[in-house]
N, C-alpha and C. Protein backbone atom coordinates (compact mmCIF):
# COMPACT_ATOMS: atom_id res chain seq x y z
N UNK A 1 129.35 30.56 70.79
CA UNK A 1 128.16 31.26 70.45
C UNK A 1 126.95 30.64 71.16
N UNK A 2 127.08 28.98 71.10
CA UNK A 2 126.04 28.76 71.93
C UNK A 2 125.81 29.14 73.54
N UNK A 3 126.58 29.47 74.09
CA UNK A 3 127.26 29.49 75.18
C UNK A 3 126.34 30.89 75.95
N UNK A 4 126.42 31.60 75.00
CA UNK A 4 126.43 32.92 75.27
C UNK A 4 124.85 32.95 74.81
N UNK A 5 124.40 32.32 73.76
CA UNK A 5 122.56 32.13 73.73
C UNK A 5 122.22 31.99 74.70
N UNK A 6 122.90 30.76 75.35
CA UNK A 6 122.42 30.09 76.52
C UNK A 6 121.98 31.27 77.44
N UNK A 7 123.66 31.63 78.08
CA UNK A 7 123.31 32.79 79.14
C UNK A 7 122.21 33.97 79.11
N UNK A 8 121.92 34.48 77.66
CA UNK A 8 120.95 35.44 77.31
C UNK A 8 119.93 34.95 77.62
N UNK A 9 119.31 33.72 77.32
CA UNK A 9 117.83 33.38 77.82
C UNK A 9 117.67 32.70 79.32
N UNK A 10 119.09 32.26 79.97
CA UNK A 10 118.84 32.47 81.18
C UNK A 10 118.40 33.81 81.86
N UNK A 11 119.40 34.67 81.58
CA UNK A 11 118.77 35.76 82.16
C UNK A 11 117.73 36.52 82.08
N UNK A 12 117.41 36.29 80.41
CA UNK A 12 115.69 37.02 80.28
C UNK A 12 115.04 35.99 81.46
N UNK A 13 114.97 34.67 81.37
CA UNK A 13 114.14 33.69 82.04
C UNK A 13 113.81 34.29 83.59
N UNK A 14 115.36 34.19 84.15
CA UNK A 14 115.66 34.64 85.91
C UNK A 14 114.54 35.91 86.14
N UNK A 15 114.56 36.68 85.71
CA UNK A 15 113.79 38.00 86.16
C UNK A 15 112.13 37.32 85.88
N UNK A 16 111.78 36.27 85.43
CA UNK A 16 110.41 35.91 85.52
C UNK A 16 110.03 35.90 87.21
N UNK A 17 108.84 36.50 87.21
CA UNK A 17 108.17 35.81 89.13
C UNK A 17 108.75 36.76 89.89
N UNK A 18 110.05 37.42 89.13
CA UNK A 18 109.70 38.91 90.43
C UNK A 18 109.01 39.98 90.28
N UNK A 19 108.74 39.70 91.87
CA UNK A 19 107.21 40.95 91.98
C UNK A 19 107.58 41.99 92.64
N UNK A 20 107.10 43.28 91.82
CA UNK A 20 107.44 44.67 91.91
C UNK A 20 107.11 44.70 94.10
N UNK A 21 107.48 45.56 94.64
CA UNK A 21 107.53 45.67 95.71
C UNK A 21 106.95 47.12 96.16
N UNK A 22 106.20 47.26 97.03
CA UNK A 22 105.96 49.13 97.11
C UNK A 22 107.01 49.95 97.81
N UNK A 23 106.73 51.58 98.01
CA UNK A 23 107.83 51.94 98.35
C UNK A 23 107.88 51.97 99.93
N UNK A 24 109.04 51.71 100.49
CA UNK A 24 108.80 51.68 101.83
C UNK A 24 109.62 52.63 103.08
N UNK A 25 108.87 53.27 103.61
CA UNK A 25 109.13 54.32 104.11
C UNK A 25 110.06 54.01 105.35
N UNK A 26 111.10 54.75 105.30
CA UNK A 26 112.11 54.60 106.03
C UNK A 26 112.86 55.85 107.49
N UNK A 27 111.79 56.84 107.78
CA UNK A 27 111.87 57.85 107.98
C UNK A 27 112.54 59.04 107.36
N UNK A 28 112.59 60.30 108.11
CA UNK A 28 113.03 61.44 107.27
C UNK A 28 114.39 60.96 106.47
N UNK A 29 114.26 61.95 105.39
CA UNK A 29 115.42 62.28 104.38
C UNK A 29 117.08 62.75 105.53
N UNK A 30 118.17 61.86 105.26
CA UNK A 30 119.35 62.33 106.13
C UNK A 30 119.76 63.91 105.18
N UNK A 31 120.20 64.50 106.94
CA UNK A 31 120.74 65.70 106.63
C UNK A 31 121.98 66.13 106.70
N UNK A 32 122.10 66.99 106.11
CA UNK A 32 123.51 67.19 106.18
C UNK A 32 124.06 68.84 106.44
N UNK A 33 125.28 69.21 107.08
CA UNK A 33 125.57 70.26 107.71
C UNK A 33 127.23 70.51 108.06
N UNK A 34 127.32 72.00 107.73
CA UNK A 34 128.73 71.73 108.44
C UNK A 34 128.74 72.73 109.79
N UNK A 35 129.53 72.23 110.82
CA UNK A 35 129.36 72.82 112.46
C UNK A 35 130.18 73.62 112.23
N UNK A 36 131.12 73.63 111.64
CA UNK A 36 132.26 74.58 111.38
C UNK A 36 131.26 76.28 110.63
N UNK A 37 130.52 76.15 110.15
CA UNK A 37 129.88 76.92 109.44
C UNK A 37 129.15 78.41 110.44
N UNK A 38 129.37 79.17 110.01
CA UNK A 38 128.95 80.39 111.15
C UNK A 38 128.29 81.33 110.12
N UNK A 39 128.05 81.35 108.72
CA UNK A 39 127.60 81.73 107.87
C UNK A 39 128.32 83.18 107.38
N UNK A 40 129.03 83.29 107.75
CA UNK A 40 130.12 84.58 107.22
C UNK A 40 130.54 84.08 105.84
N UNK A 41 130.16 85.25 105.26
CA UNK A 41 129.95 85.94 103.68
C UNK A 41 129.14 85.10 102.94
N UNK A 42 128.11 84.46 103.52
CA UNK A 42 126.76 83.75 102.65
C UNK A 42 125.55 84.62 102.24
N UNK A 43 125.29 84.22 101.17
CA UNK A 43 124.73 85.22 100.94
C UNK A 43 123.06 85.08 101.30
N UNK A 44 122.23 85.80 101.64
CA UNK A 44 120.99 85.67 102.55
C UNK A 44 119.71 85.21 101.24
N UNK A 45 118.85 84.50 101.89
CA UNK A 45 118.15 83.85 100.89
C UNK A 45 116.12 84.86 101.15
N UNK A 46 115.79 85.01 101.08
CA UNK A 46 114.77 85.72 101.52
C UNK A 46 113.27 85.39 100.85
N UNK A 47 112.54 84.83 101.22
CA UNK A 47 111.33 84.61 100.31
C UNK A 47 110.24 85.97 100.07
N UNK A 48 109.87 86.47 99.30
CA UNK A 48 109.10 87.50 98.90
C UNK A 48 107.75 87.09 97.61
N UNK A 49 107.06 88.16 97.75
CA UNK A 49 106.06 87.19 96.62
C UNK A 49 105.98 88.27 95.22
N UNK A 50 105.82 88.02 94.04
CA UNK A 50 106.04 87.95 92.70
C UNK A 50 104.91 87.41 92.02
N UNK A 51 104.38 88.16 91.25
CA UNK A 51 103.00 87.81 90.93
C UNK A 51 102.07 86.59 91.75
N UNK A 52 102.14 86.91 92.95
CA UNK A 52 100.82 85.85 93.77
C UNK A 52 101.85 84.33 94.01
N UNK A 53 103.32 84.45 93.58
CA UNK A 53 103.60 83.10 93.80
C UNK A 53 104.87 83.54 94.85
N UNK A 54 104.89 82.72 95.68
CA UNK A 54 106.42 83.14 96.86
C UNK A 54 107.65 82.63 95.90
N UNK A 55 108.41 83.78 95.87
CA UNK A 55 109.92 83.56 95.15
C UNK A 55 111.00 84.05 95.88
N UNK A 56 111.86 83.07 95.87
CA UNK A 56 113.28 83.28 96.61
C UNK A 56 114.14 84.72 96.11
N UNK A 57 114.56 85.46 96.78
CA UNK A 57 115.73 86.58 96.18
C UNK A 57 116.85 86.64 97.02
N UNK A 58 118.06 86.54 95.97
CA UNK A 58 119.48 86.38 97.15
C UNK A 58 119.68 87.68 97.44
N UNK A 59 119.98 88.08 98.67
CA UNK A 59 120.84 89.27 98.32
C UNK A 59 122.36 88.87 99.35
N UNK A 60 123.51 89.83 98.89
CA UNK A 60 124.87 89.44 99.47
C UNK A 60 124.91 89.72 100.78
N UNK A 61 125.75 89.19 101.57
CA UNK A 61 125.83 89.54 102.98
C UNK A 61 127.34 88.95 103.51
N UNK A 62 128.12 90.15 104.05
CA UNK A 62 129.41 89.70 104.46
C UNK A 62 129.43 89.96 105.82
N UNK A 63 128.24 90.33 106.60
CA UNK A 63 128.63 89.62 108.09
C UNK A 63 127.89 88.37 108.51
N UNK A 64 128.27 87.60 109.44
CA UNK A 64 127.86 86.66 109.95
C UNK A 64 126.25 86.20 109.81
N UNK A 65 125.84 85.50 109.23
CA UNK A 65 124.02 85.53 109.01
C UNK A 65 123.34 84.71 110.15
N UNK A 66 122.50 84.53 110.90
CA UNK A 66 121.71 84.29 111.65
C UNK A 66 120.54 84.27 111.15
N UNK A 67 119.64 83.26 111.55
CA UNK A 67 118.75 83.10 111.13
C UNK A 67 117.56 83.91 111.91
N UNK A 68 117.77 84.59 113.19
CA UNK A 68 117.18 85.88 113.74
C UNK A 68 117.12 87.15 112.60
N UNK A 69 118.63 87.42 112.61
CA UNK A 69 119.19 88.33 111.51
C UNK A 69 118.52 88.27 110.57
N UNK A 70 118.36 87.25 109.47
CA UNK A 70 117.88 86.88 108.28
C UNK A 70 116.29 87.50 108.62
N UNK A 71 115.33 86.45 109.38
CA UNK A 71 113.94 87.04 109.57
C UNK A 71 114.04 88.33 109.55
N UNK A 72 114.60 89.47 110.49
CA UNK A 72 114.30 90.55 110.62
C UNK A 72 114.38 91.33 109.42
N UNK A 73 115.94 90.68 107.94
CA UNK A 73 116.21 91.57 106.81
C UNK A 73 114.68 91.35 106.17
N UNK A 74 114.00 90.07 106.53
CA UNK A 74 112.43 89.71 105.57
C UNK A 74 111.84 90.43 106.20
N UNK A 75 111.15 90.86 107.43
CA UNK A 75 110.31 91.75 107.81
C UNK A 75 110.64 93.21 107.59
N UNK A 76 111.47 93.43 107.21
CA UNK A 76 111.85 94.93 106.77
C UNK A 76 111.33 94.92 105.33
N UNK A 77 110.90 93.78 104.53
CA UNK A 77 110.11 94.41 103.22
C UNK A 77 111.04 94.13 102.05
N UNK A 78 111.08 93.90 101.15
CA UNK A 78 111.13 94.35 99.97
C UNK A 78 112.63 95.54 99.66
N UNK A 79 113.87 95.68 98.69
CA UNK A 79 114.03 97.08 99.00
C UNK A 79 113.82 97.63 97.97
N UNK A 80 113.85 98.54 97.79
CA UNK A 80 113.41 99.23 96.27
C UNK A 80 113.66 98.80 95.34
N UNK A 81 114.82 98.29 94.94
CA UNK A 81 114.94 97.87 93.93
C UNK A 81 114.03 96.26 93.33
N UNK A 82 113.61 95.98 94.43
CA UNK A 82 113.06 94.63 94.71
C UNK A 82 111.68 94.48 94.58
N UNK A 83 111.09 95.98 95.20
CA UNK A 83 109.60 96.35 95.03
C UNK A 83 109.54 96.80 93.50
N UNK A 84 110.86 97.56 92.96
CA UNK A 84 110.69 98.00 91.38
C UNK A 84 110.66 96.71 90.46
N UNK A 85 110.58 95.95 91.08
CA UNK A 85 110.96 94.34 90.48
C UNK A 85 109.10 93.78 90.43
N UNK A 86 108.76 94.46 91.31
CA UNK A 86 107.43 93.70 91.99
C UNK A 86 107.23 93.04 92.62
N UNK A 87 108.27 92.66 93.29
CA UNK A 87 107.98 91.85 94.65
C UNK A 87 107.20 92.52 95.83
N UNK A 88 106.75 92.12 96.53
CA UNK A 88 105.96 92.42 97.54
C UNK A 88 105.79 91.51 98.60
N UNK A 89 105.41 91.56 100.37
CA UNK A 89 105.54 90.82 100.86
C UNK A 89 103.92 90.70 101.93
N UNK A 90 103.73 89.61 102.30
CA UNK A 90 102.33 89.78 103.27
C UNK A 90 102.65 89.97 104.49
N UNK A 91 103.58 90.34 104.70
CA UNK A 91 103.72 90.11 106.16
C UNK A 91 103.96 92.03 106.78
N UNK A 92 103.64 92.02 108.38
CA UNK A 92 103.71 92.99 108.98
C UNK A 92 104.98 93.47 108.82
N UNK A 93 105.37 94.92 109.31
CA UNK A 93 106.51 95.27 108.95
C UNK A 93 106.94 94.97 110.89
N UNK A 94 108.28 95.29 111.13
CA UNK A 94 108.93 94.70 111.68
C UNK A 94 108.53 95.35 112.84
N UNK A 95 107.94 94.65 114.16
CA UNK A 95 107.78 95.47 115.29
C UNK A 95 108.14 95.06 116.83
N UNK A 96 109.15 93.76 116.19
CA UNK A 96 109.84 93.52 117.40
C UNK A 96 110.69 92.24 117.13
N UNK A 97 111.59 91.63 118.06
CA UNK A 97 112.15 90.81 117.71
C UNK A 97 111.78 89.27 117.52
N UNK A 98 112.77 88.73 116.38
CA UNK A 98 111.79 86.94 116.29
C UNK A 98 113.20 86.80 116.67
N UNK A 99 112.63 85.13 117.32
CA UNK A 99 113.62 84.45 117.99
C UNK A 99 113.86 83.02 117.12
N UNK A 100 114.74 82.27 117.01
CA UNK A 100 115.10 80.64 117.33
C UNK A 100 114.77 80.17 118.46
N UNK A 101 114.31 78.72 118.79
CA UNK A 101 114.80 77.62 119.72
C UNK A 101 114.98 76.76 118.82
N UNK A 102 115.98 75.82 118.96
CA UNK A 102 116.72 75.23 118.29
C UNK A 102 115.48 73.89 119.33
N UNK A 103 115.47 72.85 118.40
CA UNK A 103 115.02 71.81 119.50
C UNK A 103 114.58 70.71 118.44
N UNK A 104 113.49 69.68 118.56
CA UNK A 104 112.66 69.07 117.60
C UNK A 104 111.38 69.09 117.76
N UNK A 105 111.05 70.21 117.36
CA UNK A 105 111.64 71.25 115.47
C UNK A 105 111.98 72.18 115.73
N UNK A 106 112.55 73.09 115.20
CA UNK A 106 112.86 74.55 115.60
C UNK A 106 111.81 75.42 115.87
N UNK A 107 111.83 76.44 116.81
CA UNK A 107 110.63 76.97 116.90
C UNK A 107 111.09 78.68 116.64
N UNK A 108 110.06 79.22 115.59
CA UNK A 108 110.42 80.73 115.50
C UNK A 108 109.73 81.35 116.07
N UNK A 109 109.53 82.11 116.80
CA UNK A 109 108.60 83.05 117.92
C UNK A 109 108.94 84.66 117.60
N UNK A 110 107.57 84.58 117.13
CA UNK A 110 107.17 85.83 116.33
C UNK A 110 106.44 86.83 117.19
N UNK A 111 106.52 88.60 117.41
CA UNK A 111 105.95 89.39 118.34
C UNK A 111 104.78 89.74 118.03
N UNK A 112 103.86 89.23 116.69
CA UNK A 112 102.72 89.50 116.21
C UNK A 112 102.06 88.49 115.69
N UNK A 113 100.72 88.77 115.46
CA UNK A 113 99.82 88.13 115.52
C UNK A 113 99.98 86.93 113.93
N UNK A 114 99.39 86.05 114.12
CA UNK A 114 99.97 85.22 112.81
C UNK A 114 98.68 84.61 112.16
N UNK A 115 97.70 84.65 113.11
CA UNK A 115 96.06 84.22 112.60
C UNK A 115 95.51 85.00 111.10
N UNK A 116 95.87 86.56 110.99
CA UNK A 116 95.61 87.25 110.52
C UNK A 116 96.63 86.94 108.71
N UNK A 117 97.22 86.59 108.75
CA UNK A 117 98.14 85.98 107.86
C UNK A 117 97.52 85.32 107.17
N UNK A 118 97.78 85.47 105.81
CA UNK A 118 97.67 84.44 104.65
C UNK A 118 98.40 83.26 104.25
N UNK A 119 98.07 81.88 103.89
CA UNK A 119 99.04 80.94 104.02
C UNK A 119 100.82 81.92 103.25
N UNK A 120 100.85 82.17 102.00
CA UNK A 120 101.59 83.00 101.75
C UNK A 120 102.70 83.39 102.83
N UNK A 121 101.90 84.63 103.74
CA UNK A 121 102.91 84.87 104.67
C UNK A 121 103.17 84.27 105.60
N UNK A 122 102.69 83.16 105.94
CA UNK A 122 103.65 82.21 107.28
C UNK A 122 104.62 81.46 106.06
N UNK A 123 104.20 81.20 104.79
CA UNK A 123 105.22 81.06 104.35
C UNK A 123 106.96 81.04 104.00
N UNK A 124 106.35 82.53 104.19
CA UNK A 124 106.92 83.75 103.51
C UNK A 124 108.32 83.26 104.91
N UNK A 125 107.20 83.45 106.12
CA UNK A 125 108.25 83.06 107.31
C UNK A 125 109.48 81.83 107.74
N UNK A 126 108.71 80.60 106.84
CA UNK A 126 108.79 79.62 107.17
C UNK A 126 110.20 78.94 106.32
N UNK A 127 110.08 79.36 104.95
CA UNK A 127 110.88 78.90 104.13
C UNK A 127 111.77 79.92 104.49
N UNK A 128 112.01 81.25 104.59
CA UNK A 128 113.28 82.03 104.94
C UNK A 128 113.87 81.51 105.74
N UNK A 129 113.19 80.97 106.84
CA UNK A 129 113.67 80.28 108.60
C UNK A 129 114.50 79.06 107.91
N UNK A 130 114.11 78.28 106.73
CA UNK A 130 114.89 77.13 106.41
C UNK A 130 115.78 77.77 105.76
N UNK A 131 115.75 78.51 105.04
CA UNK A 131 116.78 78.93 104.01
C UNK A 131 117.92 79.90 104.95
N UNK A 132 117.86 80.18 106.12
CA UNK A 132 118.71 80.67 106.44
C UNK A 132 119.83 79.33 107.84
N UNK A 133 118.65 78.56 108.09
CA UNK A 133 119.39 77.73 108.89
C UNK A 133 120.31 76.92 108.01
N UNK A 134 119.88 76.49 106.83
CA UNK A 134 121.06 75.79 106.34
C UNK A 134 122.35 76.84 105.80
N UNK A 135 122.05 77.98 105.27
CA UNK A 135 122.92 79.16 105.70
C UNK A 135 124.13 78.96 106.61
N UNK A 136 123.20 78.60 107.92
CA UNK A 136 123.87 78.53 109.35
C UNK A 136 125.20 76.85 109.78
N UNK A 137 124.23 76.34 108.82
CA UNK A 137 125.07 75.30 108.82
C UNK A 137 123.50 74.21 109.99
N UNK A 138 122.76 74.98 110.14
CA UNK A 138 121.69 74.29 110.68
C UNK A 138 120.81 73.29 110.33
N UNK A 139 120.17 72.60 110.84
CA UNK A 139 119.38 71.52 110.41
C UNK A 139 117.75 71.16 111.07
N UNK A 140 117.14 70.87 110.49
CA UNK A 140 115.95 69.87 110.93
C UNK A 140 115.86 68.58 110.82
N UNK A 141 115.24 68.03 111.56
CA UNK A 141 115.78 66.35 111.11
C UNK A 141 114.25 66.03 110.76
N UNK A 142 112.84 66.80 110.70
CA UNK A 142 111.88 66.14 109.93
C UNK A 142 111.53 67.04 109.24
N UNK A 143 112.02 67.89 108.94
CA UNK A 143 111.95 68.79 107.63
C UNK A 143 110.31 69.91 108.22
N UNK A 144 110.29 70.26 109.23
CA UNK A 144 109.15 71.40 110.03
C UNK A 144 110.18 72.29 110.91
N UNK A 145 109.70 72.69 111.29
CA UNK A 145 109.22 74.52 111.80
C UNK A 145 108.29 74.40 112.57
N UNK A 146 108.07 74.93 114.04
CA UNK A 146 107.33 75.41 115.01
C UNK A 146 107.29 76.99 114.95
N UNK A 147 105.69 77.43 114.98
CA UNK A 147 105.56 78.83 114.72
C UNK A 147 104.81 79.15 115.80
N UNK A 148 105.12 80.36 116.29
CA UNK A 148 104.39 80.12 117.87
C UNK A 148 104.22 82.21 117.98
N UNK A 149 102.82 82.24 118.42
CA UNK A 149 102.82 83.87 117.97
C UNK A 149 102.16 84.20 119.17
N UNK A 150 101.46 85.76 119.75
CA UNK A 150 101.04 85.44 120.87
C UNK A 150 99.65 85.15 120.61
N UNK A 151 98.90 85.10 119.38
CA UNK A 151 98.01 84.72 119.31
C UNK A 151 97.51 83.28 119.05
N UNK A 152 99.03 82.28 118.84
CA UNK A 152 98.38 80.79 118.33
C UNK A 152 99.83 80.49 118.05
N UNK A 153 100.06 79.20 118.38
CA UNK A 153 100.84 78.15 118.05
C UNK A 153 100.39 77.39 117.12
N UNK A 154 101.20 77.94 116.07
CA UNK A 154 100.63 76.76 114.69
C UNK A 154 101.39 75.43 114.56
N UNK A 155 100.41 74.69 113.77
CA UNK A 155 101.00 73.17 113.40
C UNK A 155 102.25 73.54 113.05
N UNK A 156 103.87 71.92 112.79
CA UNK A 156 104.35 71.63 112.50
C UNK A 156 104.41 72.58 111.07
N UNK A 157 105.31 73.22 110.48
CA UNK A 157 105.10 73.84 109.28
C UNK A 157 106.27 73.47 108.29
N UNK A 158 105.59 72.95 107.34
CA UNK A 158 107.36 73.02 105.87
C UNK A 158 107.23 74.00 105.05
N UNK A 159 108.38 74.44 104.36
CA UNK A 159 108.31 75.41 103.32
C UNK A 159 107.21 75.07 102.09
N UNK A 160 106.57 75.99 101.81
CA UNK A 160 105.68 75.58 100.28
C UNK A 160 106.06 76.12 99.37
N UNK A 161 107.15 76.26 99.23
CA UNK A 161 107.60 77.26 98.20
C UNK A 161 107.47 77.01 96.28
């Protein structure tokens, strides 16, 4: 019994004099992905907005998803049943094609103007673009988005969702 006193107030004792440490930044969060992944029968993730706040809506998808693909199902809007929901979206309706470059950071290249946009809808853009690359089996390694329109190349962008 004494034995075991002993050890107890050693160890309260030992933890005396250590000093808390701050946190220390180690670069981005590791990612993770599978290459094997081509996104066949995932289901598509789409950001739309819902009383003034951007909210995710799945809908199913059994061909191959792309994250081209994906943008274009978001610029098509809302579908009825989705608008009967109240969702709604800020963004233009669809008047030409958006692209990927895959690189560091990915860059989405959009056929319209993006100045005119509310934070909301580059949002709206930004988090779909993530939500469909990991879809893809895709990745960022600092967690941004390059948005590039013909009117302006915007900053580095993360989802605000």
């Amino acid at each position: 019994m004494k034995k075991l006193l002993v050890l107890a107030v050693l160890l309260l004792v030992s933890a005396c004099g250590v000093k808390p440490t701050p946190v220390v930044a180690a670069g981005p969060a590791p990612t993770l992905r599978n290459p094997a992944d081509d996104g066949s029968g995932t289901d598509v993730v789409l950001y739309y907005v819902l009383n003034g706040r951007l909210t995710p809506v799945t809908r199913p998808r059994s061909l191959p998803v792309s994250v081209e693909s994906t943008l274009a199902m978001l610029m098509d809007g809302p579908s009825a049943d989705e608008r009967a929901s109240g969702y709604t979206t800020e963004l233009p309706r669809r008047t030409g094609a958006i692209t990927l470059t895959h690189g560091a950071p990915p860059t989405i290249t959009v056929p319209f103007p993006v100045q005119p946009l509310s934070g909301t809808g580059i949002n709206q853009l930004v988090c779909t673009a993530f939500a469909a690359l990991v879809a893809t089996g895709g990745y960022t390694t600092d967690g941004t988005l390059a948005v590039v329109a013909p009117d302006v190349r915007l900053p580095y962008q993360t989802c605000q969702a």
